[in-house]
Protein backbone atom coordinates (compact mmCIF):
# COMPACT_ATOMS: atom_id res chain seq x y z
CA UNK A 1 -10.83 28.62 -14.00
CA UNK A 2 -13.72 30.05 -11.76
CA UNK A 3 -13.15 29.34 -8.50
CA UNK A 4 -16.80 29.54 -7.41
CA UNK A 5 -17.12 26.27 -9.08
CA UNK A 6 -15.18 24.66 -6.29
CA UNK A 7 -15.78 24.40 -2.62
CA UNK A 8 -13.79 25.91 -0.53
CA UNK A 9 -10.64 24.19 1.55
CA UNK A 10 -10.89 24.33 5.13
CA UNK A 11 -7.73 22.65 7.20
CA UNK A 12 -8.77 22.09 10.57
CA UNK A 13 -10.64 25.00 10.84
CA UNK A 14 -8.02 27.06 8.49
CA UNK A 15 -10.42 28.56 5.40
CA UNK A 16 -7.15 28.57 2.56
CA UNK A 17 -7.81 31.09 0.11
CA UNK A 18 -9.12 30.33 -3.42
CA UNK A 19 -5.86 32.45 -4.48
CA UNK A 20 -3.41 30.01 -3.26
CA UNK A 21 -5.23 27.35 -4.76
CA UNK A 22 -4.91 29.16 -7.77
CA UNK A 23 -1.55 30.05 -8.04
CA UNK A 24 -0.50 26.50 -6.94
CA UNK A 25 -2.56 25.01 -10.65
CA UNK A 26 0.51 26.30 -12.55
CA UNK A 27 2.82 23.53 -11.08
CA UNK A 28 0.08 20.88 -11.57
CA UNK A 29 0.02 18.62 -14.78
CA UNK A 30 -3.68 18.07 -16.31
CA UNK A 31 -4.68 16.93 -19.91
CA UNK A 32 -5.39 20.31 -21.89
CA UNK A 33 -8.44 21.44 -21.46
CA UNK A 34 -9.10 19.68 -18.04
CA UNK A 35 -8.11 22.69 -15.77
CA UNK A 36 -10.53 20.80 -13.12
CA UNK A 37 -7.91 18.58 -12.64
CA UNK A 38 -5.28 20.66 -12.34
CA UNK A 39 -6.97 22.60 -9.64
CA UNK A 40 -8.03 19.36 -7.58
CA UNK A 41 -4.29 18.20 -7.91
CA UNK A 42 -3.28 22.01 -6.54
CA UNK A 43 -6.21 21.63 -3.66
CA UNK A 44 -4.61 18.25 -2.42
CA UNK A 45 -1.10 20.04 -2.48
CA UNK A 46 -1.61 23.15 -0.56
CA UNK A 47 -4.30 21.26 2.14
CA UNK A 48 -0.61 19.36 2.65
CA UNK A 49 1.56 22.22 2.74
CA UNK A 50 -1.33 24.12 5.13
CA UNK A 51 -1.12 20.75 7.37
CA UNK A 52 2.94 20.61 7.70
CA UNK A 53 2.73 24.24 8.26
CA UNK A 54 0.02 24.05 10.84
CA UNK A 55 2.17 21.23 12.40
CA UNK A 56 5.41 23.32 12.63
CA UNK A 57 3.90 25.82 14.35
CA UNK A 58 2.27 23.57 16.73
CA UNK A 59 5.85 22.11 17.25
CA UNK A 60 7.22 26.07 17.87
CA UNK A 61 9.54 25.24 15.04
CA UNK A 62 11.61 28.77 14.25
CA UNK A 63 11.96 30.04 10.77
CA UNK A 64 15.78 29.16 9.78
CA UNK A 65 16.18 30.32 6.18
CA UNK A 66 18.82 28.16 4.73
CA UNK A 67 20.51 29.33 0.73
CA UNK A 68 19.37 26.43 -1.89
CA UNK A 69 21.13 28.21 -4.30
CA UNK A 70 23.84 31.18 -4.94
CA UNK A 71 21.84 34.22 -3.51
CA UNK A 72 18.40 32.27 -3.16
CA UNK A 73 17.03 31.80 0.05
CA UNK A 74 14.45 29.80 1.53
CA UNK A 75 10.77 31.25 2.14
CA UNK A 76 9.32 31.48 5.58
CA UNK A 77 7.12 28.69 4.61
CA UNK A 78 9.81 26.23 2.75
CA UNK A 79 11.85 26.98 5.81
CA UNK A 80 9.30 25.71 8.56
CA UNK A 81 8.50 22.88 6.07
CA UNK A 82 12.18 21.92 6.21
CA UNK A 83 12.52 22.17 10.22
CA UNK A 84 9.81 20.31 10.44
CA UNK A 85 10.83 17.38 8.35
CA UNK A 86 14.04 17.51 9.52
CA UNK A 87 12.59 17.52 13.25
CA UNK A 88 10.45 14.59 12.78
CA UNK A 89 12.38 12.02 10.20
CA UNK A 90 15.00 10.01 10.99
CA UNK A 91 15.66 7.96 7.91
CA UNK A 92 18.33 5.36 8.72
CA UNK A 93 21.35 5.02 6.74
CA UNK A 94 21.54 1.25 4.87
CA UNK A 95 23.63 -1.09 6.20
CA UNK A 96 26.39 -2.84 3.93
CA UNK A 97 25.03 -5.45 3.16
CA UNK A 98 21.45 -4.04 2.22
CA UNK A 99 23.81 -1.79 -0.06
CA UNK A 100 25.75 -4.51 -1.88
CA UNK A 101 22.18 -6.30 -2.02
CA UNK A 102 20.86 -3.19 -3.74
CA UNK A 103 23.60 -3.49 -6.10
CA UNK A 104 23.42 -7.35 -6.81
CA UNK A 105 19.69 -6.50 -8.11
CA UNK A 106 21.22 -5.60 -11.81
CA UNK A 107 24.76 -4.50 -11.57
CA UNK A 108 23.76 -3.46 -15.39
CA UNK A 109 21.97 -0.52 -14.20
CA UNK A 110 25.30 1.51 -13.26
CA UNK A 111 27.32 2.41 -15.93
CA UNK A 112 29.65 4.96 -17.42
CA UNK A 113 27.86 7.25 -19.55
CA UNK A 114 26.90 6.22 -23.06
CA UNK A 115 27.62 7.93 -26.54
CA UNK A 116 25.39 7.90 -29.27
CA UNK A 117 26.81 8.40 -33.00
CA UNK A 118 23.83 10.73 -34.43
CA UNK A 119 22.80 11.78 -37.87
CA UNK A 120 19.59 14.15 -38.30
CA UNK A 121 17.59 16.26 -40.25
CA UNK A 122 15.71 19.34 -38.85
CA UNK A 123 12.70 21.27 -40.01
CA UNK A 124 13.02 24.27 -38.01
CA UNK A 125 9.80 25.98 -36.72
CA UNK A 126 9.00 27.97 -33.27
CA UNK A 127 6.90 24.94 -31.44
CA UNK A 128 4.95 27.89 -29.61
CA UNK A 129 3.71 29.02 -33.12
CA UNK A 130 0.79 26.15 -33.82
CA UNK A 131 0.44 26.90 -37.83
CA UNK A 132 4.35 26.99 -38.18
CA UNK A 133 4.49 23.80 -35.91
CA UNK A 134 1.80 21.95 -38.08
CA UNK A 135 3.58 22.84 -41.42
CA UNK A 136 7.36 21.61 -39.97
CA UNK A 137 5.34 18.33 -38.65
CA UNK A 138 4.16 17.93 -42.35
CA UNK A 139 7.30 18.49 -43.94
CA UNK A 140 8.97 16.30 -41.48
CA UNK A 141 6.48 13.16 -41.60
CA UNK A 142 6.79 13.79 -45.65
CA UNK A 143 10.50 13.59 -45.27
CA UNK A 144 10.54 10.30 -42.65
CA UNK A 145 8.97 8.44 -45.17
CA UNK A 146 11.05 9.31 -48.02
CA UNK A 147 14.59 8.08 -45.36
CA UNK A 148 12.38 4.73 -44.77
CA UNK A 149 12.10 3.94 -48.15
CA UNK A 150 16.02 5.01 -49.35
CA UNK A 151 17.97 4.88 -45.56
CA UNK A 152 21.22 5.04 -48.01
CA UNK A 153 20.16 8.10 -49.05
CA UNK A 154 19.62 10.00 -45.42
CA UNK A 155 23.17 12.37 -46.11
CA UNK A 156 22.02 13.29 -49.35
CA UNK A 157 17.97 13.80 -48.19
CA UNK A 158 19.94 15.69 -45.04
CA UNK A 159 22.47 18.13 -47.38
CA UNK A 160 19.03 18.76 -49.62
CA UNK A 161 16.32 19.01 -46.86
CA UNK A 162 17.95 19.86 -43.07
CA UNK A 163 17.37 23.17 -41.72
CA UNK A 164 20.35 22.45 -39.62
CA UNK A 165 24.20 23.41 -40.18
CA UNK A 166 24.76 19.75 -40.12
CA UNK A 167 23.08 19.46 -43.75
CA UNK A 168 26.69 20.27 -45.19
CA UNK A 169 28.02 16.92 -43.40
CA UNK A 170 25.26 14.83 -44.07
CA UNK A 171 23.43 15.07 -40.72
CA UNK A 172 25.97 13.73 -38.97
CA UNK A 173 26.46 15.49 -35.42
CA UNK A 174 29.13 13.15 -34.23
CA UNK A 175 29.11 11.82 -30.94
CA UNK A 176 27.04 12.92 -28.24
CA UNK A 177 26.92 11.92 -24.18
CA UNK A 178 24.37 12.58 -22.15
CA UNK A 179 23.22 16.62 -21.66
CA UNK A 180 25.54 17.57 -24.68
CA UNK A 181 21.60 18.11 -26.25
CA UNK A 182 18.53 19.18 -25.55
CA UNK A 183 16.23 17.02 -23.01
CA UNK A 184 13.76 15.99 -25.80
CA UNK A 185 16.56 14.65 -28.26
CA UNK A 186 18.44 13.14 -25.54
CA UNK A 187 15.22 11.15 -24.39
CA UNK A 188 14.54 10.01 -28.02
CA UNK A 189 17.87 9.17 -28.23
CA UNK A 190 17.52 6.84 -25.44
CA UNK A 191 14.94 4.59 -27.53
CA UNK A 192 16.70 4.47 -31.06
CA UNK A 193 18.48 1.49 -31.76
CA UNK A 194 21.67 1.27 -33.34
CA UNK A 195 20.63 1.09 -37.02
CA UNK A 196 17.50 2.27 -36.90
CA UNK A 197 15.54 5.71 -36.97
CA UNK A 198 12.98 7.45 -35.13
CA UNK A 199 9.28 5.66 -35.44
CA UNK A 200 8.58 9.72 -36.37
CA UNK A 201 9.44 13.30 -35.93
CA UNK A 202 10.83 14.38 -32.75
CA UNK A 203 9.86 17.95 -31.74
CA UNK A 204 12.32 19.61 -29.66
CA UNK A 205 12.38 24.06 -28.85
CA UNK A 206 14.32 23.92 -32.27
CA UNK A 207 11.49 22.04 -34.52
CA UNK A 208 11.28 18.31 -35.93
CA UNK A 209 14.07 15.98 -35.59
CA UNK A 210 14.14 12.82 -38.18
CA UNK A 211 16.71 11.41 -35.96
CA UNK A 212 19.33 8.05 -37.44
CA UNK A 213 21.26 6.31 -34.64
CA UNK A 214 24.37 5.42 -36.36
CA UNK A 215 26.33 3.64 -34.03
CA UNK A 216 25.75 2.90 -29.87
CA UNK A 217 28.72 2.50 -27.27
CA UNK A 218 26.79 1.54 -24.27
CA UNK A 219 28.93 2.51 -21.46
CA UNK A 220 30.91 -0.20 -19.24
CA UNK A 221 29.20 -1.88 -16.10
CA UNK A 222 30.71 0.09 -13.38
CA UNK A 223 31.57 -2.50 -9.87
CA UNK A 224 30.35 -2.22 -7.17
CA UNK A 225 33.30 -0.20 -5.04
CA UNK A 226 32.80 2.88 -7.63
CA UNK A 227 28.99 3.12 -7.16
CA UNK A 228 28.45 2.27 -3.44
CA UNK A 229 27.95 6.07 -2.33
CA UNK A 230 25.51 6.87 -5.23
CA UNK A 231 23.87 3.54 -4.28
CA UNK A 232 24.01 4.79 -0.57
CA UNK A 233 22.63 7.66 -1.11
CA UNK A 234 19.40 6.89 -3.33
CA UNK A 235 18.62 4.09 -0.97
CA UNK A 236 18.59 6.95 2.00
CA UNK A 237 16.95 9.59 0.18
CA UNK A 238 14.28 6.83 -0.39
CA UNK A 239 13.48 5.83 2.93
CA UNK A 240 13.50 9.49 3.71
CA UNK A 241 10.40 9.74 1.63
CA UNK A 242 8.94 7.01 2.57
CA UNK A 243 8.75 8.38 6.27
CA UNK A 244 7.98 11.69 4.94
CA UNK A 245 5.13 10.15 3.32
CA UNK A 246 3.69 8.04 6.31
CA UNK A 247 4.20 11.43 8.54
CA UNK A 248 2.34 12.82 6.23
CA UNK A 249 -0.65 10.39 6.39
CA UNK A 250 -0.89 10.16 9.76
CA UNK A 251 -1.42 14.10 9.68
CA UNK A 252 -4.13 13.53 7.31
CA UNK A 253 -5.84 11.30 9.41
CA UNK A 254 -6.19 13.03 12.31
CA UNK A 255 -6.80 16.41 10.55
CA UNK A 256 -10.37 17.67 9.85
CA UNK A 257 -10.20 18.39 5.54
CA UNK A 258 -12.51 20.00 3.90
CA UNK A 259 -12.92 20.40 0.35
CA UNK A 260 -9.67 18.20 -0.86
CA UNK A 261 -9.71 14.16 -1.26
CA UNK A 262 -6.47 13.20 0.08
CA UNK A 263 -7.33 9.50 0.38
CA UNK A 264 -5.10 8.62 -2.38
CA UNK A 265 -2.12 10.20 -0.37
């Protein structure tokens, strides 16, 4: 990314170094080989994190560095951030009966956990290595297509063709909940019927997945007594944003930007 290529950002008078513009890229999503939009998604966040801090110190808000974690602290910056936020918001708890009516939407929503009866078969490769990743993908659509066209056959295709312990079973992994796997198999998981297989391989940090849902126990509607906090608190943590957001705007409006397009904000 050359930097040059891009004006600079100026926040009220505040010239913000190309560096922290930069750095910030690396938590920006952007279609590969697009790093211009990763760097004007970084340029719209730190103009915002320049303007809240600008704001805090304005405000004479003190640097209180709370732990978010065991031994991790706050920096200065995340710290005024936070004062500030918590200076200015004032989200309002939700009454009962917005609660309840939260609820009433789809009671369906709130549920025990689920468990998924799960057969696979895995062609191991090291996704970060793209000619082993290729080759597994291959083997893996190859092998798909022969469990479409035989589905009796997936625990003997599995015992011949898996790259997993499970081969010796068949596949079969038993039950599973939700976070007993990986984040990739879990989310494919989610859009298997029971019956059916994955539409194709699912790559995961372990390789391609041919994955057969073999039975679904969707978990019981839980009422409404046993989910009010949770309810509570999404509905709060919610408005909080929203009023973190329209702070947020109004700074932008009366700031002078240069270099970043926070219309869209």
């Amino acid at each position: 990314m050359n930097a040059a290529l891009f004006p600079d950002l100026v926040v009220n008078g505040e010239r913000v170094p190309h560096a922290l513009v930069a750095a910030e890229t690396q938590n920006q999503e952007a279609p590969k080989g697009k790093p211009g939009i990763a760097w004007r998604k970084a340029v719209n966040a730190v103009a915002i994190r320049t303007l809240l801090l600008q704001e805090a110190r304005t405000r004479g808000v003190e640097v209180d560095r709370q732990e978010v974690g065991p031994g991790l602290f706050e920096t200065d910056e995340e710290a005024l951030i936070r004062g500030l936020l918590d200076q200015v918001i004032d989200a309002a708890q939700p009454c009962e009966t917005d609660i309840r009516a939260e609820w009433e939407k789809d009671p369906t929503r709130f549920r025990t956990p689920p468990l998924w009866e799960v057969s696979h078969i895995l062609c191991g490769c090291d996704p970060r290595d793209e000619d082993a990743r290729a080759k597994a993908l291959a083997r893996a659509t190859g092998i798909l297509a022969l469990a479409q066209g035989d589905p009796k056959g997936f625990p003997a295709l599995a015992q011949r063709e898996s790259d997993c312990g499970s081969k010796s079973s068949g596949g079969a992994l038993g039950q599973l909940g939700p976070n007993d796997t990986v984040p990739e198999f879990e989310a494919a998981l989610r859009d298997i019927s029971e019956g059916e297989m994955s539409a194709e391989p699912v790559l995961t940090r372990h390789g391609y997945h041919i994955i057969r849902m073999d039975a679904v126990a969707l978990g019981q509607v839980l009422p409404f007594e046993a989910v009010r906090a949770k309810i509570a608190i999404a509905m709060e943590k919610a408005a909080w944003a929203a009023e973190s957001r329209q702070f947020i705007m109004e700074l932008v409006k009366a700031s002078d930007i240069e270099g970043a397009d926070l219309s869209m904000v």
